[in-house]
N, C-alpha and C. Protein backbone atom coordinates (compact mmCIF):
# COMPACT_ATOMS: atom_id res chain seq x y z
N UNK A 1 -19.99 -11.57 -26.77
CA UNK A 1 -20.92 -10.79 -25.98
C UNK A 1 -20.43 -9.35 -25.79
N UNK A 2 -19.08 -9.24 -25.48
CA UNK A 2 -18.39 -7.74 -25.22
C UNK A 2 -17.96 -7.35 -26.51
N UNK A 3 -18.27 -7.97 -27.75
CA UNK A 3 -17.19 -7.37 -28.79
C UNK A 3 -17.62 -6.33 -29.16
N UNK A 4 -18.75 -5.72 -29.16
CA UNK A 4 -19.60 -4.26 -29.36
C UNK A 4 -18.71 -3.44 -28.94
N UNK A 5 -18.01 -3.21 -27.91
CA UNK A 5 -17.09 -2.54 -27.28
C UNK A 5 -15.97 -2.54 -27.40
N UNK A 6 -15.34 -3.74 -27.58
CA UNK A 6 -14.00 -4.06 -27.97
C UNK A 6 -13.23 -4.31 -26.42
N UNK A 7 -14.32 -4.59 -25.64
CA UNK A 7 -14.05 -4.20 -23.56
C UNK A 7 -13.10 -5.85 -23.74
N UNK A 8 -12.09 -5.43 -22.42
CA UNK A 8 -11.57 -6.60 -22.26
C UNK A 8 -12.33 -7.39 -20.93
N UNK A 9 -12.36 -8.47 -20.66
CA UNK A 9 -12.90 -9.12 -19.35
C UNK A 9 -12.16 -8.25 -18.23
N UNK A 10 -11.52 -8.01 -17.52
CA UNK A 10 -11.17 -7.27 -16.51
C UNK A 10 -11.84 -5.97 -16.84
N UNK A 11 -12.21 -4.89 -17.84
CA UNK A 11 -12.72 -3.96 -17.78
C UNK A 11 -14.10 -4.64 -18.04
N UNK A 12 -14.53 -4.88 -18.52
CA UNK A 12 -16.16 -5.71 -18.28
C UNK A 12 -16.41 -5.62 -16.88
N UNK A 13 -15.66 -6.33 -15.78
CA UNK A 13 -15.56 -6.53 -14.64
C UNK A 13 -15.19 -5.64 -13.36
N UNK A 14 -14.56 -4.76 -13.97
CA UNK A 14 -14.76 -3.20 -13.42
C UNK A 14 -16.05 -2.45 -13.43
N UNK A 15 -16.11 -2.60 -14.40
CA UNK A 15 -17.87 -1.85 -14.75
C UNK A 15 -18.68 -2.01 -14.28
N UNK A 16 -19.31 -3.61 -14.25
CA UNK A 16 -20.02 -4.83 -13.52
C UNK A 16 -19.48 -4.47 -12.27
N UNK A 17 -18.35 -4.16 -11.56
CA UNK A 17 -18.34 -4.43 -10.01
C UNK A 17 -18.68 -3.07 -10.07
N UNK A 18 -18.90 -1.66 -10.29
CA UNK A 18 -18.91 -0.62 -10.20
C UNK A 18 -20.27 -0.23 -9.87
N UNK A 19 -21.18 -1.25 -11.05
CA UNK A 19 -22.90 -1.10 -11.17
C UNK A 19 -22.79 -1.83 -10.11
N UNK A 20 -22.18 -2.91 -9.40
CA UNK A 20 -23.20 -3.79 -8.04
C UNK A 20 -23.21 -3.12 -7.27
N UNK A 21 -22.19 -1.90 -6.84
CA UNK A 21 -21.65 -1.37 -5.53
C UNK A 21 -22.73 -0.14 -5.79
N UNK A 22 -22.83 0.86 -7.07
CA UNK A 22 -23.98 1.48 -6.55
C UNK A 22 -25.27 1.12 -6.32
N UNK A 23 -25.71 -0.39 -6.84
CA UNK A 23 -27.05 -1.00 -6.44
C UNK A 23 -26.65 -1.05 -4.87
N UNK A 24 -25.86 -1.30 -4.92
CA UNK A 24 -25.95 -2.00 -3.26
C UNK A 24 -25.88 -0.99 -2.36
N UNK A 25 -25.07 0.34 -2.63
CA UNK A 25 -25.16 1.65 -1.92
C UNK A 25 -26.76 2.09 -2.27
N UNK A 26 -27.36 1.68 -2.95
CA UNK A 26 -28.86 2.16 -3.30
C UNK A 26 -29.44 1.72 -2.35
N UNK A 27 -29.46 0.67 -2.45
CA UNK A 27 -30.38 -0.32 -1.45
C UNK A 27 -30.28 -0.06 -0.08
N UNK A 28 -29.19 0.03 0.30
CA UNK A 28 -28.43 0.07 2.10
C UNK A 28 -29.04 1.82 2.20
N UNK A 29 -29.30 2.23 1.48
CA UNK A 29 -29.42 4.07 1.47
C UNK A 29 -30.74 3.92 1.94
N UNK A 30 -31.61 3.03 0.83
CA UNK A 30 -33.19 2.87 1.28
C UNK A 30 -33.46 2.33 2.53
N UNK A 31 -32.71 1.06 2.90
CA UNK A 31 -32.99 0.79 4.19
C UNK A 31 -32.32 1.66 5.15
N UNK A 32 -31.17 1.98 4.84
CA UNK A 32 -30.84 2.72 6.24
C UNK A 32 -30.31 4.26 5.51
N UNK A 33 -31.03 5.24 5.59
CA UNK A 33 -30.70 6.34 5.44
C UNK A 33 -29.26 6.96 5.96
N UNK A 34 -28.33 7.33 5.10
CA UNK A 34 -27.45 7.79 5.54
C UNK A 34 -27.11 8.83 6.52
N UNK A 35 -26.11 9.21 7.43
CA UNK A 35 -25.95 10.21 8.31
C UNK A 35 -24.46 10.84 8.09
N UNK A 36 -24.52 12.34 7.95
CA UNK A 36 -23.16 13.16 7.81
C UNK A 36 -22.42 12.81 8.73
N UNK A 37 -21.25 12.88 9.03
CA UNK A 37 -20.17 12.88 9.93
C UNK A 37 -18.98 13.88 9.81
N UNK A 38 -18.12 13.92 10.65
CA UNK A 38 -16.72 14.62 10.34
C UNK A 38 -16.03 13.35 10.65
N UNK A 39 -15.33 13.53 10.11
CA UNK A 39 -13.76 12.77 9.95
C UNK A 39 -12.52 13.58 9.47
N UNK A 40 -11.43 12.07 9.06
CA UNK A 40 -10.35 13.25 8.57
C UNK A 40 -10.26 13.92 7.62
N UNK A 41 -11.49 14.10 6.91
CA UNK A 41 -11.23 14.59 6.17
C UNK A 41 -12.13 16.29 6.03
N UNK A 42 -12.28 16.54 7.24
CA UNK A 42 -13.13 17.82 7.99
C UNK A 42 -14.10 18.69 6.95
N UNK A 43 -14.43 17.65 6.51
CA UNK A 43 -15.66 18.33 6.16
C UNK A 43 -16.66 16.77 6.36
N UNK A 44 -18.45 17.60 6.88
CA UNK A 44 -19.22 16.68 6.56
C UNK A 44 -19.60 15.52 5.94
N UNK A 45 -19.37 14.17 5.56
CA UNK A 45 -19.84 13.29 4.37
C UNK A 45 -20.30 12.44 4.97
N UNK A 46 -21.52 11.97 3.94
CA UNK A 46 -22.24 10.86 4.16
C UNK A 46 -21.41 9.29 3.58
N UNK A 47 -22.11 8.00 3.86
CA UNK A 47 -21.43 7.48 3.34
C UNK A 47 -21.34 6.86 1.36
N UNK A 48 -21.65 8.04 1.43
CA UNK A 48 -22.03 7.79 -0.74
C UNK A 48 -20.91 8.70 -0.98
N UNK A 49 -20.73 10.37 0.06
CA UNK A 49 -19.90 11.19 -0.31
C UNK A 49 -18.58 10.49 -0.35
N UNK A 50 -18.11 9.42 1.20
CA UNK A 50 -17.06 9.12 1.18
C UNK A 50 -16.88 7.84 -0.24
N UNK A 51 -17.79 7.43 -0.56
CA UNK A 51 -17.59 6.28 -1.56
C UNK A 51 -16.95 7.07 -2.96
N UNK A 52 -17.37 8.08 -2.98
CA UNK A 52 -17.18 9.23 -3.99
C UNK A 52 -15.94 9.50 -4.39
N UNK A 53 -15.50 10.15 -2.96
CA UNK A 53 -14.17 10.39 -2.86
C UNK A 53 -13.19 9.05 -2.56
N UNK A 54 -13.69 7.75 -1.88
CA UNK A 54 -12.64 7.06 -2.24
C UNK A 54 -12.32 6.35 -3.41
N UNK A 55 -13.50 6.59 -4.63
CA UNK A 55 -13.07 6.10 -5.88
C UNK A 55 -12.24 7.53 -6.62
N UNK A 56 -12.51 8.33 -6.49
CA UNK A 56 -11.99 8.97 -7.55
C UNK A 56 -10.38 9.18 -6.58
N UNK A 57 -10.17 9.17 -5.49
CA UNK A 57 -8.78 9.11 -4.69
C UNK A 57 -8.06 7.72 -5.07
N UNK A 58 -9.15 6.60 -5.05
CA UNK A 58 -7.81 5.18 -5.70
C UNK A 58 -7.35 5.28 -7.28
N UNK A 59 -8.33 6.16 -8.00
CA UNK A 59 -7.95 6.13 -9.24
C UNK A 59 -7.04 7.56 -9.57
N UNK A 60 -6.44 8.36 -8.51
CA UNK A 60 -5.56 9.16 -8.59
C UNK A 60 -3.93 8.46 -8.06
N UNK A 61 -4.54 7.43 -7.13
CA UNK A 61 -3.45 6.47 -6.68
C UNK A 61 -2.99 5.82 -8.08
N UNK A 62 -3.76 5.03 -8.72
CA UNK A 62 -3.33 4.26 -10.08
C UNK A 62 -2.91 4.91 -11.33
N UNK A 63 -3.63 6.14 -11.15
CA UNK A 63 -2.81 7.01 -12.47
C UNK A 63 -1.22 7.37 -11.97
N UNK A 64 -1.31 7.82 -10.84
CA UNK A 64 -0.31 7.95 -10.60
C UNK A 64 0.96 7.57 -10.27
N UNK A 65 0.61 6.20 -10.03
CA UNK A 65 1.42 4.71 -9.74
C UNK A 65 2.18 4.71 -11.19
N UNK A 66 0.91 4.51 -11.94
CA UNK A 66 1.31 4.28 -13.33
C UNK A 66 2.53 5.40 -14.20
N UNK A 67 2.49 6.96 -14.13
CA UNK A 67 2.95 7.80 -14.10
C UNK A 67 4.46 7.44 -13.38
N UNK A 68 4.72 7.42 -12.38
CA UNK A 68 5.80 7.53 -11.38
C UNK A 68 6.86 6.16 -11.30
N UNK A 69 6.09 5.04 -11.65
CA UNK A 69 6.64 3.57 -11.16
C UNK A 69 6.44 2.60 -11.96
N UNK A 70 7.40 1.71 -12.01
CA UNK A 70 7.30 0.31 -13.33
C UNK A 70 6.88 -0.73 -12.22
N UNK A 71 6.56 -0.81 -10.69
CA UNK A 71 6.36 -1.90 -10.38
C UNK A 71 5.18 -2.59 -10.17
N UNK A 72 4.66 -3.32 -10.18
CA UNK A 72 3.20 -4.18 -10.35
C UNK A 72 2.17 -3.65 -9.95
N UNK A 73 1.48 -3.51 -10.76
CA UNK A 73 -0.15 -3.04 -10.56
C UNK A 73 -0.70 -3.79 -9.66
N UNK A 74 -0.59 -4.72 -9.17
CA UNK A 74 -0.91 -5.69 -8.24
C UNK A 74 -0.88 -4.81 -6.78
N UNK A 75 0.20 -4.08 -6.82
CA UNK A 75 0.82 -3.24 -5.53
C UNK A 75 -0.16 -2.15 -5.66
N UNK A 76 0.10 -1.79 -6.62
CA UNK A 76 -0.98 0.00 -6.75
C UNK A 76 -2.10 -0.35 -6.72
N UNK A 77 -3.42 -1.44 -6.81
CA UNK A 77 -4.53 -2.13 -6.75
C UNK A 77 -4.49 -2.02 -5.47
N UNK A 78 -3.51 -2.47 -4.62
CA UNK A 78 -3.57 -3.00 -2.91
C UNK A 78 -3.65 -1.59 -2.60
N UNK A 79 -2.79 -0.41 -2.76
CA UNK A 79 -2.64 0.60 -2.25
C UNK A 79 -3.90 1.49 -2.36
N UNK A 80 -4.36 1.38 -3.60
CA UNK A 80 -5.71 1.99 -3.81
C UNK A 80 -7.05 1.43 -3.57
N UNK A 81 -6.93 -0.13 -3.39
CA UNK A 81 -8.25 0.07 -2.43
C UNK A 81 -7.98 0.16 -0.52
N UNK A 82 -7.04 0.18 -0.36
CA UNK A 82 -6.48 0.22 0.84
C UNK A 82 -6.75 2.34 1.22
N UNK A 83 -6.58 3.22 0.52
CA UNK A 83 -6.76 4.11 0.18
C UNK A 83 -8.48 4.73 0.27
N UNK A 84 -9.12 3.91 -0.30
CA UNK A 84 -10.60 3.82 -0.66
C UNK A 84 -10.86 3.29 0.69
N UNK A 85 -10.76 2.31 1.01
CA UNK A 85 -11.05 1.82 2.51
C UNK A 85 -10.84 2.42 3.45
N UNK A 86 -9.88 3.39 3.67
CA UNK A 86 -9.16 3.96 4.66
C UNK A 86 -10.45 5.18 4.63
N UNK A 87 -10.71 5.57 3.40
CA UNK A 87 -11.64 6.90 3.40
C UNK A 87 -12.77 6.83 3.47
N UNK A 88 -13.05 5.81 3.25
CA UNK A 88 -14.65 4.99 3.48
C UNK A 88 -14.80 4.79 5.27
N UNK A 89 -14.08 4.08 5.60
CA UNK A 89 -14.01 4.02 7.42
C UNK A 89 -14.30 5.48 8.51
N UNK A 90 -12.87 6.08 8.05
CA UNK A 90 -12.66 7.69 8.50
C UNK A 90 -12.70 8.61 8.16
N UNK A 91 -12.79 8.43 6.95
CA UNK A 91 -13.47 9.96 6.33
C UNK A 91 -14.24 10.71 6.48
């Protein structure tokens, strides 16, 4: 089914969880219209802006994990959605 791509199941599954989360930020947008805020991160964001910034911030965590450290991706996964979460909440 994936061989068109040459995708492995975990990146299949990245992708796939990537498309549910913006359906589902679609949907929650339609029913409940988003509202700006300040947080820590002092500027205005809604909650799509902070989804924004906490993906492209966990995947600066994992490049950089990767870059800096030999120890388990398992750890840099925790740290970066822990990261994403943190900016999603208070951001």
């Amino acid at each position: 089914m994936l061989d068109w791509m040459v995708w492995t199941v975990p990146t299949a599954l990245v992708f796939a969880g990537l498309a549910l989360l913006l359906i589902v930020m679609a949907v929650w947008a339609h029913v409940s219209p988003p509202v700006a805020r300040r947080g820590f991160l002092r500027i205005e964001t809604d909650r799509g802006d902070r989804l924004y910034i906490g993906l492209i911030s966990a995947a600066v965590v994992l490049a950089g994990w990767i870059a800096i450290t030999d120890l388990s991706m398992w750890l840099a996964l925790g740290c970066a959605v822990l990261v994403a979460v943190v900016i999603g909440i208070w951001g």
